[in-house]
Protein backbone atom coordinates (compact mmCIF):
# COMPACT_ATOMS: atom_id res chain seq x y z
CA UNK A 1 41.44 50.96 54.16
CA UNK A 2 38.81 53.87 54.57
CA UNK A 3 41.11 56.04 52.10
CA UNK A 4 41.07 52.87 49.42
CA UNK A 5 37.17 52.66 49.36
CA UNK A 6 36.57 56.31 49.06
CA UNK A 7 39.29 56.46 46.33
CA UNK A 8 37.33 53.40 44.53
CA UNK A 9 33.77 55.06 45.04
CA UNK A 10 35.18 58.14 43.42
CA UNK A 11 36.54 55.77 40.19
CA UNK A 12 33.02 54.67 39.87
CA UNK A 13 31.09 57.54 40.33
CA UNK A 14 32.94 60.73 39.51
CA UNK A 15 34.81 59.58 36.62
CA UNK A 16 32.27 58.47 34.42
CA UNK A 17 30.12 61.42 35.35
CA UNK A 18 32.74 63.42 34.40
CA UNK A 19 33.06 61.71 31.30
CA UNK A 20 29.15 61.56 30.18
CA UNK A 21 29.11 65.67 30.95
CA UNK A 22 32.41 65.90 28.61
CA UNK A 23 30.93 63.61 25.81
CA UNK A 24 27.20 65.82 26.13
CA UNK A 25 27.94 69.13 26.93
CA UNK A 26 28.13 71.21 23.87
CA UNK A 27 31.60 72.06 22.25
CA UNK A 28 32.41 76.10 22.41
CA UNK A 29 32.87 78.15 19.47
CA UNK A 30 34.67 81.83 18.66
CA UNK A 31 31.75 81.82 16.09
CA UNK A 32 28.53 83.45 16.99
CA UNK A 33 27.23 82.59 14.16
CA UNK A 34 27.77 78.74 14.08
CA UNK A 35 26.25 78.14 18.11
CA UNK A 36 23.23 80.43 17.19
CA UNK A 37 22.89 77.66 13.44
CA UNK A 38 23.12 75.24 15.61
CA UNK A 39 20.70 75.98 18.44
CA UNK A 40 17.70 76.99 15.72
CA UNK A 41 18.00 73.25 14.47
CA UNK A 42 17.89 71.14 17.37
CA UNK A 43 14.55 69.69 18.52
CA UNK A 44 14.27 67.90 21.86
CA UNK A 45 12.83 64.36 22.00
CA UNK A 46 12.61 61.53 24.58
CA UNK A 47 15.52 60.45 23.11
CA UNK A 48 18.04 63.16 24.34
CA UNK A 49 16.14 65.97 26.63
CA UNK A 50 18.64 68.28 25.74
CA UNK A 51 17.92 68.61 21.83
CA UNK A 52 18.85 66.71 18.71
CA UNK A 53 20.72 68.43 16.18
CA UNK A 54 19.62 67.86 12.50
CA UNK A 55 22.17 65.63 11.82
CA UNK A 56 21.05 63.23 15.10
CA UNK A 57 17.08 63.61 13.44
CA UNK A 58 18.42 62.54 9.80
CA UNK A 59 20.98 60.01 11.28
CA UNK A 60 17.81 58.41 12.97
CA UNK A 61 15.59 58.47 10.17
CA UNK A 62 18.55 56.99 8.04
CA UNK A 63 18.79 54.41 10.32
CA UNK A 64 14.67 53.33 10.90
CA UNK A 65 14.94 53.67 6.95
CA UNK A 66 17.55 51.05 6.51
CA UNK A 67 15.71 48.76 8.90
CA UNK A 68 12.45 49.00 6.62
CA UNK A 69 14.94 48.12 3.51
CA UNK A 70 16.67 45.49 5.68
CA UNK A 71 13.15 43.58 6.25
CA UNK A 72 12.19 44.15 2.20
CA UNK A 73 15.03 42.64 1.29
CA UNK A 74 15.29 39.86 3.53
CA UNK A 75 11.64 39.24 2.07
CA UNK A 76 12.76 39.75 -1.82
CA UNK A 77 10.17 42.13 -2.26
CA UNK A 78 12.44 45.92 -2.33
CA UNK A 79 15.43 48.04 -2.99
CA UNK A 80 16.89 50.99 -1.81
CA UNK A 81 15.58 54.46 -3.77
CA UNK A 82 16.66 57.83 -5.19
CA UNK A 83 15.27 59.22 -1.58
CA UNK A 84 17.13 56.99 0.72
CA UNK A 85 20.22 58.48 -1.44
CA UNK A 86 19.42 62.16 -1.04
CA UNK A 87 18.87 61.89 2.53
CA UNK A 88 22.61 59.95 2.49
CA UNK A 89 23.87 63.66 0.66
CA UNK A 90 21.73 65.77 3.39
CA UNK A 91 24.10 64.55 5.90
CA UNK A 92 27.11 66.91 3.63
CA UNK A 93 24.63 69.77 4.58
CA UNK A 94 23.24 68.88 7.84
CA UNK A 95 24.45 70.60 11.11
CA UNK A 96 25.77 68.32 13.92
CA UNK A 97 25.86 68.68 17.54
CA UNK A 98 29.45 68.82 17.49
CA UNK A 99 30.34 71.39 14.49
CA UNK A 100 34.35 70.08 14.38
CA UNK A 101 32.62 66.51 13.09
CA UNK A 102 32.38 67.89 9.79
CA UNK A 103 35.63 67.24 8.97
CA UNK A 104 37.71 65.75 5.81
CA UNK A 105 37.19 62.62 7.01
CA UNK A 106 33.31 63.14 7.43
CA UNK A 107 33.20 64.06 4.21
CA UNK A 108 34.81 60.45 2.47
CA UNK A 109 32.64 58.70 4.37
CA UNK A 110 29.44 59.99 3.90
CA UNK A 111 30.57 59.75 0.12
CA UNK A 112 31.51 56.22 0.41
CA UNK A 113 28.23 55.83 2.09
CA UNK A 114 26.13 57.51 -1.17
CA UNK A 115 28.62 55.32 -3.72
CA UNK A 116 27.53 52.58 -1.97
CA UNK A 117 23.53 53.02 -1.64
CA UNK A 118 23.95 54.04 -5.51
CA UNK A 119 25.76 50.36 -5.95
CA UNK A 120 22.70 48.77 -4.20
CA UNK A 121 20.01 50.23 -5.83
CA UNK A 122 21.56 49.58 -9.49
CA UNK A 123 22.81 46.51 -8.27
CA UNK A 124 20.98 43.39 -10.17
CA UNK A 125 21.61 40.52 -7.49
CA UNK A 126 23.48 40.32 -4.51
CA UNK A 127 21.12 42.70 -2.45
CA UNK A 128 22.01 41.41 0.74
CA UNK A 129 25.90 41.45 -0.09
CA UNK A 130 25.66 45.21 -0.93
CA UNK A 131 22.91 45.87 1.39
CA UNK A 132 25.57 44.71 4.42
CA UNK A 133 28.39 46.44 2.82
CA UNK A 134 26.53 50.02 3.16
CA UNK A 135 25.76 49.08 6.62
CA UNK A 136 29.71 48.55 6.89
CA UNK A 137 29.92 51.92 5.89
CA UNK A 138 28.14 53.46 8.55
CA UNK A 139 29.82 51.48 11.26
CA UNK A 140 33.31 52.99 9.52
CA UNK A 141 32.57 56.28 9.94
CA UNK A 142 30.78 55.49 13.06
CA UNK A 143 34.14 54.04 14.67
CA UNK A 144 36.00 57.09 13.44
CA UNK A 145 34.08 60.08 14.16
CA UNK A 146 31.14 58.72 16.99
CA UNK A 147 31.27 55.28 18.22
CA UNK A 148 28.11 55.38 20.49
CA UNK A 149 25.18 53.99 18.06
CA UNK A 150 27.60 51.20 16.32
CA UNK A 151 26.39 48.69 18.62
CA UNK A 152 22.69 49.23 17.48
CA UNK A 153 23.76 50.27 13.93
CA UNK A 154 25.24 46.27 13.67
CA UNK A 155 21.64 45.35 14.27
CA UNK A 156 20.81 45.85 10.78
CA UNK A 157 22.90 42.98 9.55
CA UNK A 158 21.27 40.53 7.18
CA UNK A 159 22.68 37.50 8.52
């Protein structure tokens, strides 16, 4: 009986400590040159104590972005912009936390992601239709490559 509760104890503490340190701890690299990149561009916040990579920074700023244009359209009164659209490209360039995210895949999404924004901001009607299909996008590649922010990335929904 004593054995049983220490086993369960250990399920429920040890494992998903084990599996937080796994998900945050930094992946290695044979190249130098790619952990010392990667270090110079992360900047710690309140956020995550341990540093944001640029890719985190833009992701976030994509994302409080998007929740401006998801209020102006809602009201009628905007449309998404050439900027919004570059910083959707400066995620082909940015560096990530986890360098091996930059894959392939990575790639065709963040393009679908662009082809989509473009769609929007031509688009003559149907603003929220598009708007919610981008946001599709990013929960896409979200489910693929890092599941973690979906939950609050479905928050900019125009219902």
């Amino acid at each position: 009986m004593k054995r049983n509760r220490i086993v369960s104890q250990l399920c429920i503490f040890v494992i998903p400590l084990a599996v937080f340190s796994f998900c945050s701890s930094p992946v290695e690299t044979n190249n130098k040159q790619s952990a010392i990149e990667a270090e110079e561009c992360v900047e710690v916040s309140e956020v995550n104590p341990n540093g944001d990579s640029e890719l985190a920074l833009l992701m976030r700023k994509l994302f409080e972005d998007a929740d401006s244009l998801r209020s102006a359209i809602q009201a009628g009164t905007g449309n998404i912009d050439e900027d919004y659209i570059k910083a959707i490209e400066q995620c082909h360039t940015a560096t990530p936390t986890d360098p091996d995210v930059k894959s392939v895949d990575y790639q065709a999404f963040t393009n679908l992601l662009a082809m989509e924004a473009k769609t929007l901001m031509n688009a003559e009607d149907n603003h929220v239709e598009h708007f919610n299909s981008m946001v599709g996008k990013c929960i896409d590649c979200h489910n693929t490559l890092c599941p973690g922010p979906i939950k609050r990335i479905k928050k900019l929904y125009i219902k």
